[in-house]
Protein backbone atom coordinates (compact mmCIF):
# COMPACT_ATOMS: atom_id res chain seq x y z
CA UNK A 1 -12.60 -34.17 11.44
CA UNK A 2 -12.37 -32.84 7.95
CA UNK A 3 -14.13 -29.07 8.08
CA UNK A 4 -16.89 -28.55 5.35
CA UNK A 5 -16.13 -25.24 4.64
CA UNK A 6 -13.96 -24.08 1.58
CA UNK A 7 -12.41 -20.19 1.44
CA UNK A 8 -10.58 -19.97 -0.86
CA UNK A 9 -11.80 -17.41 -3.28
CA UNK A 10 -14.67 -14.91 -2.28
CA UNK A 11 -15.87 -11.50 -1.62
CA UNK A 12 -17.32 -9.42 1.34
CA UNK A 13 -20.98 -8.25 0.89
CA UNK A 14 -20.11 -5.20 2.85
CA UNK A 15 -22.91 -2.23 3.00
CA UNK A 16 -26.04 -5.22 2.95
CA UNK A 17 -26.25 -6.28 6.57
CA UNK A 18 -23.70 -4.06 8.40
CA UNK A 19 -22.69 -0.75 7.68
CA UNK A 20 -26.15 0.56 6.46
CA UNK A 21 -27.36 4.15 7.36
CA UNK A 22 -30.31 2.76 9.22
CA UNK A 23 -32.49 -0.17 9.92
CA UNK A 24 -34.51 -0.32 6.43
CA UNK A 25 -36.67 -2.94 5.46
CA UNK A 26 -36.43 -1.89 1.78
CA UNK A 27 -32.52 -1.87 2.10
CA UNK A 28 -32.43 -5.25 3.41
CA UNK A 29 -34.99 -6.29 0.46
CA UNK A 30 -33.11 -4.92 -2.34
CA UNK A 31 -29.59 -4.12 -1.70
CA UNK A 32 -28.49 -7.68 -2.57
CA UNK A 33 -30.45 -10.02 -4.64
CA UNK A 34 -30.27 -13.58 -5.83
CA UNK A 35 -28.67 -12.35 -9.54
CA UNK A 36 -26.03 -10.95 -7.12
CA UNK A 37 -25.33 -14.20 -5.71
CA UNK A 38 -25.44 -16.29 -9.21
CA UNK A 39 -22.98 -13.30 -11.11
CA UNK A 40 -20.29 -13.85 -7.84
CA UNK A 41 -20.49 -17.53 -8.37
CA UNK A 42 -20.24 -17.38 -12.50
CA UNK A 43 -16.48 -15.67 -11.46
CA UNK A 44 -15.70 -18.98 -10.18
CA UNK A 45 -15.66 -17.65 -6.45
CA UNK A 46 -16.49 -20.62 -4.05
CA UNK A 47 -17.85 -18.27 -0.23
CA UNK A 48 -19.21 -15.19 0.44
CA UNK A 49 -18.27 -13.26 3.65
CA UNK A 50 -21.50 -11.64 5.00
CA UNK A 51 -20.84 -8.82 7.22
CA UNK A 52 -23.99 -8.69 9.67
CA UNK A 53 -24.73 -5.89 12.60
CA UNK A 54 -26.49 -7.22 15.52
CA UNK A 55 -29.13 -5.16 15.82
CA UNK A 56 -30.45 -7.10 12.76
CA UNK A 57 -29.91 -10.37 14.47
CA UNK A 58 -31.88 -9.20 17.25
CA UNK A 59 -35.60 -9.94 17.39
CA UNK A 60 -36.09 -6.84 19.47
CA UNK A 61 -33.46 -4.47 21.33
CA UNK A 62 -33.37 -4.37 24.87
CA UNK A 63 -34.74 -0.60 24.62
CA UNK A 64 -38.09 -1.84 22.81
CA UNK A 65 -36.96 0.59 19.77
CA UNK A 66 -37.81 -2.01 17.06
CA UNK A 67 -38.63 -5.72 16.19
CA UNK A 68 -36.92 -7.00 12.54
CA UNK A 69 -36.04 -10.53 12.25
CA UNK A 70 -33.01 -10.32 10.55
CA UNK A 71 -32.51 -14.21 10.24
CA UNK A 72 -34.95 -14.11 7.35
CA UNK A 73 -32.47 -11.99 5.48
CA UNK A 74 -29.49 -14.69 6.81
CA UNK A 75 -31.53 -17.14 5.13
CA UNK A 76 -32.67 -16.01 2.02
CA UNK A 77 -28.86 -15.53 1.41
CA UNK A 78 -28.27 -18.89 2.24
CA UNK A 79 -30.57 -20.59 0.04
CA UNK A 80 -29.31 -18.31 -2.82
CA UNK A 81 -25.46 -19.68 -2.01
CA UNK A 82 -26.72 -23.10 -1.38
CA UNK A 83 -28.08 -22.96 -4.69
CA UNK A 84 -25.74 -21.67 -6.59
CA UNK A 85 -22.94 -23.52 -4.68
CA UNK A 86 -21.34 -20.80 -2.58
CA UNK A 87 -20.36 -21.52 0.97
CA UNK A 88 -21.38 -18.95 3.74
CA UNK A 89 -18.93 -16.90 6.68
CA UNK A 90 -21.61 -15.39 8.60
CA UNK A 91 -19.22 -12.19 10.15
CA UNK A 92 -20.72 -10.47 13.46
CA UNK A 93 -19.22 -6.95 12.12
CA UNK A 94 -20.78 -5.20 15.08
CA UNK A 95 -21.62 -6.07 18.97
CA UNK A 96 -23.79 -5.06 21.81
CA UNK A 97 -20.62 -2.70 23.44
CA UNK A 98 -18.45 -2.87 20.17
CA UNK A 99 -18.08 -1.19 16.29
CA UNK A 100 -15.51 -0.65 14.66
CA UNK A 101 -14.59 3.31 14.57
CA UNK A 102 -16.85 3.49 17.78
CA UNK A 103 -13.78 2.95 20.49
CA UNK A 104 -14.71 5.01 23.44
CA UNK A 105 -18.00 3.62 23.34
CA UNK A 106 -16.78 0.21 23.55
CA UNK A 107 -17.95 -2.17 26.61
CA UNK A 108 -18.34 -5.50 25.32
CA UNK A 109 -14.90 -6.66 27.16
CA UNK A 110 -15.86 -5.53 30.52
CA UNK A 111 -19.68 -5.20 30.44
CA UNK A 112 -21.49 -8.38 31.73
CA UNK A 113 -24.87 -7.46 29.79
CA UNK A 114 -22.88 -6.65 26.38
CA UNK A 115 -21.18 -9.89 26.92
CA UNK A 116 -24.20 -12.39 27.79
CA UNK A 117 -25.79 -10.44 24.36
CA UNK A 118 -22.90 -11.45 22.78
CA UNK A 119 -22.55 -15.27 23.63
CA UNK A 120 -26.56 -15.12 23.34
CA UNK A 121 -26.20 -13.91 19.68
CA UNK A 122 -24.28 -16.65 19.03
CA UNK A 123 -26.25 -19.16 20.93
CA UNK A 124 -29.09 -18.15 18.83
CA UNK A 125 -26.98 -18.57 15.39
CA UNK A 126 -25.80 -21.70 16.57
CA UNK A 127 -29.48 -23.32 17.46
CA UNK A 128 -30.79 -21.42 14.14
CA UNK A 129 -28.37 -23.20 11.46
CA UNK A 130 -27.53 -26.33 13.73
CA UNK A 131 -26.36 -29.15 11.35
CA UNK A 132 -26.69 -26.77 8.27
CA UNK A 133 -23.43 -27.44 6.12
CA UNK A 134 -21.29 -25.21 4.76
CA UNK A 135 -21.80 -22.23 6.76
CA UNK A 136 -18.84 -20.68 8.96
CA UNK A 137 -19.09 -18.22 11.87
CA UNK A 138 -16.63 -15.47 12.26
CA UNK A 139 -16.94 -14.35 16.12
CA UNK A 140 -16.50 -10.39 15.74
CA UNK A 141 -14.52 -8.03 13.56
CA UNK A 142 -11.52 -6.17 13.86
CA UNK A 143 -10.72 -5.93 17.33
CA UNK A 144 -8.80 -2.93 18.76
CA UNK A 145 -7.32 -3.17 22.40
CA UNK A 146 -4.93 -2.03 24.25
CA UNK A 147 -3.42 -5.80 24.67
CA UNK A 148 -5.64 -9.07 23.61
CA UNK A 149 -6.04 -10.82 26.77
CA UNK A 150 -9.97 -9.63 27.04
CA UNK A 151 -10.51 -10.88 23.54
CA UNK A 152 -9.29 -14.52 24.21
CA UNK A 153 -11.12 -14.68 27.27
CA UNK A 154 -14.17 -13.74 25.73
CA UNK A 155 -13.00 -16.37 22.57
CA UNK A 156 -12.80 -18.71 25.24
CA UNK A 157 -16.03 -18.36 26.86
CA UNK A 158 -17.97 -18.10 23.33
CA UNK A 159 -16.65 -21.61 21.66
CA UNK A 160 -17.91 -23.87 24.26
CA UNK A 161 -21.42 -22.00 23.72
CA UNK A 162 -21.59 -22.68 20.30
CA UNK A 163 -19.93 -26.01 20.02
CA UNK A 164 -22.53 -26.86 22.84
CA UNK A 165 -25.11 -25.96 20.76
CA UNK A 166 -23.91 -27.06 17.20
CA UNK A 167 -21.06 -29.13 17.70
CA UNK A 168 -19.34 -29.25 14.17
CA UNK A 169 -19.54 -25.55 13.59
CA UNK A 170 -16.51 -23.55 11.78
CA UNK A 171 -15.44 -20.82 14.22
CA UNK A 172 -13.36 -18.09 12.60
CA UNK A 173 -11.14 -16.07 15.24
CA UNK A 174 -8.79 -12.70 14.35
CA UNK A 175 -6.05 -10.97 15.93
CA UNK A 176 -5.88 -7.65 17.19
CA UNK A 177 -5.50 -4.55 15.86
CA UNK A 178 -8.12 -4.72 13.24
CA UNK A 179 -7.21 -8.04 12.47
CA UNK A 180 -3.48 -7.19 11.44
CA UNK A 181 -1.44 -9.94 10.66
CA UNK A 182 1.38 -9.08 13.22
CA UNK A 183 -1.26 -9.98 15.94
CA UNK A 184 -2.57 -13.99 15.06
CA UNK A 185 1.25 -14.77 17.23
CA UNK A 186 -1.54 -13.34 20.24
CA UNK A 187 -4.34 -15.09 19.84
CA UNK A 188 -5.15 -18.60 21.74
CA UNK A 189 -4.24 -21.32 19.50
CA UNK A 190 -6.63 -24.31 20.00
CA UNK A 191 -5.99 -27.61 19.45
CA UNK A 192 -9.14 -28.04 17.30
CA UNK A 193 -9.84 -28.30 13.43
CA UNK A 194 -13.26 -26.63 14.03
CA UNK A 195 -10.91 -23.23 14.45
CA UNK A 196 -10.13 -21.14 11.86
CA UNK A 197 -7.42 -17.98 12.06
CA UNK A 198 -8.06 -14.92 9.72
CA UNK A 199 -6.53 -11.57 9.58
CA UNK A 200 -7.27 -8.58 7.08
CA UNK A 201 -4.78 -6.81 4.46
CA UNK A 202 -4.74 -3.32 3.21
CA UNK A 203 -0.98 -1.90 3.49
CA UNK A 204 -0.06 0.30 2.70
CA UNK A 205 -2.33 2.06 3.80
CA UNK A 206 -1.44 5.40 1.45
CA UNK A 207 -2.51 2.71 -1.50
CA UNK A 208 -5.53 1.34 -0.42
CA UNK A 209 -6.67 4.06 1.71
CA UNK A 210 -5.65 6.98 -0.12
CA UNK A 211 -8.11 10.07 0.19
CA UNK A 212 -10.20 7.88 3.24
CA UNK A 213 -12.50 10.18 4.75
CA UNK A 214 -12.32 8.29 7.74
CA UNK A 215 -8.57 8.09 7.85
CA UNK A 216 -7.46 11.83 8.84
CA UNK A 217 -3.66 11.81 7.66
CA UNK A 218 -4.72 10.36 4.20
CA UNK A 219 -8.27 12.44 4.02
CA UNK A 220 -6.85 15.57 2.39
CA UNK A 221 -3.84 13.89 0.36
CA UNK A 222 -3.29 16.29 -3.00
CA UNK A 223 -1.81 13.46 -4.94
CA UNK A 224 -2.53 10.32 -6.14
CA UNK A 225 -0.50 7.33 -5.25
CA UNK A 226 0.49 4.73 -7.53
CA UNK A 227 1.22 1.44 -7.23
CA UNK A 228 3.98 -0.05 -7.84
CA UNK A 229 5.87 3.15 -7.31
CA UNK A 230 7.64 4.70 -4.31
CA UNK A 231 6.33 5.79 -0.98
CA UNK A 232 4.78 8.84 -1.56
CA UNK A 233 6.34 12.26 0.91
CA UNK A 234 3.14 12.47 3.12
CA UNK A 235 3.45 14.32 6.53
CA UNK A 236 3.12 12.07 9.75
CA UNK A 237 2.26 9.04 8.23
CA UNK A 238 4.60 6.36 7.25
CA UNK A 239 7.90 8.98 7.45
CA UNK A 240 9.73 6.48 7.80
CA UNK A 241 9.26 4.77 4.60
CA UNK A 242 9.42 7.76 2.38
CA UNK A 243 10.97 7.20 -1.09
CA UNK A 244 11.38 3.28 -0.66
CA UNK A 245 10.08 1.38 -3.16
CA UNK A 246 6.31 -0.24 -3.03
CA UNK A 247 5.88 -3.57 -4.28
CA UNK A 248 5.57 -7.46 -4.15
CA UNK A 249 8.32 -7.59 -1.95
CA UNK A 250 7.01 -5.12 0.60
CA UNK A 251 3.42 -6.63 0.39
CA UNK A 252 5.20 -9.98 1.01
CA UNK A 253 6.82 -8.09 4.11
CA UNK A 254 3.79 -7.05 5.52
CA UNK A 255 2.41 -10.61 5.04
CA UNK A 256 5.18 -11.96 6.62
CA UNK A 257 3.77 -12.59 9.91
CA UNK A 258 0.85 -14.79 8.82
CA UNK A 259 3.06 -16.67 6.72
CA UNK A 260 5.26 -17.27 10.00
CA UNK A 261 1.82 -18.17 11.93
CA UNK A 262 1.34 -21.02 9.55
CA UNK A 263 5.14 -22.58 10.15
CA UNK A 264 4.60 -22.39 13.65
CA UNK A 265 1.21 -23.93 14.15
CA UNK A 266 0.53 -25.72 11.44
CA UNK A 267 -2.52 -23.47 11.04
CA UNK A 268 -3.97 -22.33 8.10
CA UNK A 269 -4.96 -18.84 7.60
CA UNK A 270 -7.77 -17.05 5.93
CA UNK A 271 -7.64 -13.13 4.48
CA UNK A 272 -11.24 -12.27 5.34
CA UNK A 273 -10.67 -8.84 3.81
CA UNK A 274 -8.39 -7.45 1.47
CA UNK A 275 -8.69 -4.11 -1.47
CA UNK A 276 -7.66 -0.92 -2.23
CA UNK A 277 -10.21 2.49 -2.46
CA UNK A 278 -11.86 3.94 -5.45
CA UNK A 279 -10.24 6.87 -4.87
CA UNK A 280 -7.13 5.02 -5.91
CA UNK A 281 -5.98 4.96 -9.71
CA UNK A 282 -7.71 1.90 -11.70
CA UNK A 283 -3.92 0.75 -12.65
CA UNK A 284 -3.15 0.81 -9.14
CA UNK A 285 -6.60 -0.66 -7.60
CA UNK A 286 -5.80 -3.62 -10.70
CA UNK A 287 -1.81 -4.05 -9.67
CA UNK A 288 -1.90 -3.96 -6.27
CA UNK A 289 -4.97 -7.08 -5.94
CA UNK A 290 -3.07 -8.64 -8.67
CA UNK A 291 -0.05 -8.48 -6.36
CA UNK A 292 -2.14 -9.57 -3.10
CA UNK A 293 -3.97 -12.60 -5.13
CA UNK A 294 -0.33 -13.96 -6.65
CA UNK A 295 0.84 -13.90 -2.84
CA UNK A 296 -2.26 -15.64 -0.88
CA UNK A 297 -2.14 -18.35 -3.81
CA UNK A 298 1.67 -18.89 -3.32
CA UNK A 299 0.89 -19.63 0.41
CA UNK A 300 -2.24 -21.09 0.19
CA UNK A 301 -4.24 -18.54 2.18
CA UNK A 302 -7.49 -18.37 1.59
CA UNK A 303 -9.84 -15.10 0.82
CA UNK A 304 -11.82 -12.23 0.73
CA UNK A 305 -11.96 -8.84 -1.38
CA UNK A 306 -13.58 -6.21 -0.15
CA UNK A 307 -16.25 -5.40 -0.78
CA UNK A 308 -18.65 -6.44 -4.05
CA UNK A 309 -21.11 -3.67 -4.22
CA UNK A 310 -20.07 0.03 -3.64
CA UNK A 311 -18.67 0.62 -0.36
CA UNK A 312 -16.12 2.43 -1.63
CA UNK A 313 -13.76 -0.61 -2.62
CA UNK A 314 -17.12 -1.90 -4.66
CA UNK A 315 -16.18 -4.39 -7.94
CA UNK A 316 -19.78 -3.25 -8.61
CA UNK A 317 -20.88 0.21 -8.27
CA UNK A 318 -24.34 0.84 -6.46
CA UNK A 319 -26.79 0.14 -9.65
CA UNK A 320 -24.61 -3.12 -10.20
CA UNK A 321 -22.54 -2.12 -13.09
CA UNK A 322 -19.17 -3.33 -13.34
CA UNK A 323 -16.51 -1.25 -12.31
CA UNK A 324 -13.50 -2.86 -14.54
CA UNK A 325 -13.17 -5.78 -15.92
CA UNK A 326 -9.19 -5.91 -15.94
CA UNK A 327 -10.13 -5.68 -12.07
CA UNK A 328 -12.25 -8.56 -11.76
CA UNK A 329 -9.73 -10.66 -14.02
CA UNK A 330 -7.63 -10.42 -10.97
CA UNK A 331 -9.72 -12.23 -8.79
CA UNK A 332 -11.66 -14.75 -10.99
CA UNK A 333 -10.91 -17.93 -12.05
């Protein structure tokens, strides 16, 4: 079957759904609007990835803290991307049990309750936007585990749900270790068009991360570090690449492993996130995605940048205004 879905060029709307401070109707209402929508798809972008946090999926927590009916927010963006012909990946960025940052909390992978929430969640996406075209749904976000056995089992057990439900859907599925490339070789591989692979990019890390306040070895970093250029001297992280030389070729080394995932399986591959901070240079935020976009078109791997509005890797900053145009010449059409 021929998957009606097309990734090839889009952009996260991180900070809208997931990632907020707290559950705010006027948030949801505002954050994004419809002009948002229409200016990604004058770029010539073709999909937005929407990062969404289950509590705003949920009619009503299990605690009776609050009712919000996040699908209404789901929907609106929808009808804006339906109308201005931009496909939809609907991302669960964060579980009953499981959030990225939140490890020792998480319980999703051996918590019965988390898990039935889970394939429920889905269940209720599934009968919600059953038969709807052009919408994708990417189980759950940047995985960290000790090994990925738990996640394919829990792969395993969600599909059928879904496919039960809404039998045509695109299901996205990524690797360990917050989605790194080196980890799709560990993932399940289905016979099945209906299953997409995606991984995220942001090495090296001292580039896109550099002066991350939720990164301690890069938090405090005095300098700034350019791209192309070489590996800056920065104690216990990346010693052993100190002084070599950062560029295509290294981002093609890092890359390497998806590329090798596609000559084994025949799979295609999707970057569902991909950027560098704005605490980095503009001349290195501008080389480095220039670098990253030559690479994914040379393979044919479809993607993501992160993010469009603010968020710290924002194109846009909070009040919408551009951040550089020379940056968003990199990515458009």
């Amino acid at each position: 079957m021929e998957i009606d879905l097309n990734l090839q060029k889009g952009v996260n709307l991180g900070g809208w759904l997931s990632q907020y401070k707290k559950i705010d109707r006027s948030h949801f209402n505002t954050f994004i609007q419809e002009e948002d929508i229409a200016r990604i798809a004058s770029w010539g972008l073709d999909h937005i990835r929407l990062p969404v946090d289950y509590p705003v999926l949920e009619e009503e927590r299990p605690d009776g803290g609050y009712a919000v009916s996040g699908f209404d927010y789901l929907d609106r963006c929808l009808e804006w991307c339906q109308k201005h012909g931009l496909d939809l990946l609907i991302d669960l960025h964060k579980a009953p049990g499981y959030a990225f940052g939140e490890w020792d909390k998480a319980s999703l992978f051996s918590n019965p309750k988390h898990r039935h929430r889970f394939h429920q969640i889905w269940a209720g996406l599934a009968k919600h936007y059953h038969g709807v075209k052009n919408v994708g749904f990417e189980l759950l976000n940047e995985i960290r585990l000790p090994d990925s056995k738990p996640w394919n089992q829990l792969i395993s057990e969600t599909i059928p749900i879904i496919h039960e439900i809404d039998p045509d859907r695109p299901i996205m599925i990524g690797g360990n270790h917050y989605n790194s490339p080196d980890q799709l070789q560990y993932l399940d591989v289905y016979e099945d068009e209906r299953i997409l692979y995606t991984f995220h990019y942001y090495f090296p890390m001292v580039v896109t991360h550099q002066r991350a306040y939720w990164v301690p070895p890069l938090e405090n970093i005095s300098q700034e570090v350019d791209y192309p250029g070489p590996y800056p001297e920065i104690d216990s992280f990346g010693e052993e690449m100190i002084g070599k030389p950062m560029d295509r070729d290294l981002l093609k080394s890092f890359l390497q492993p998806a590329i090798d995932f596609i000559e084994k399986t025949g799979k295609q591959v999707y970057c569902g996130e991909f950027g560098v901070i704005d605490q980095a240079p503009m001349e290195t935020r501008i080389n480095w995605t220039r670098d990253m976009v030559s690479l994914f078109t040379e393979y044919e791997i479809g993607w993501a940048l992160w993010s469009y509005k603010a968020m710290d890797f924002g194109l846009v900053d909070l009040n919408g205004a551009l951040i550089s145009e020379e940056l968003l010449d990199t990515i458009r059409k």
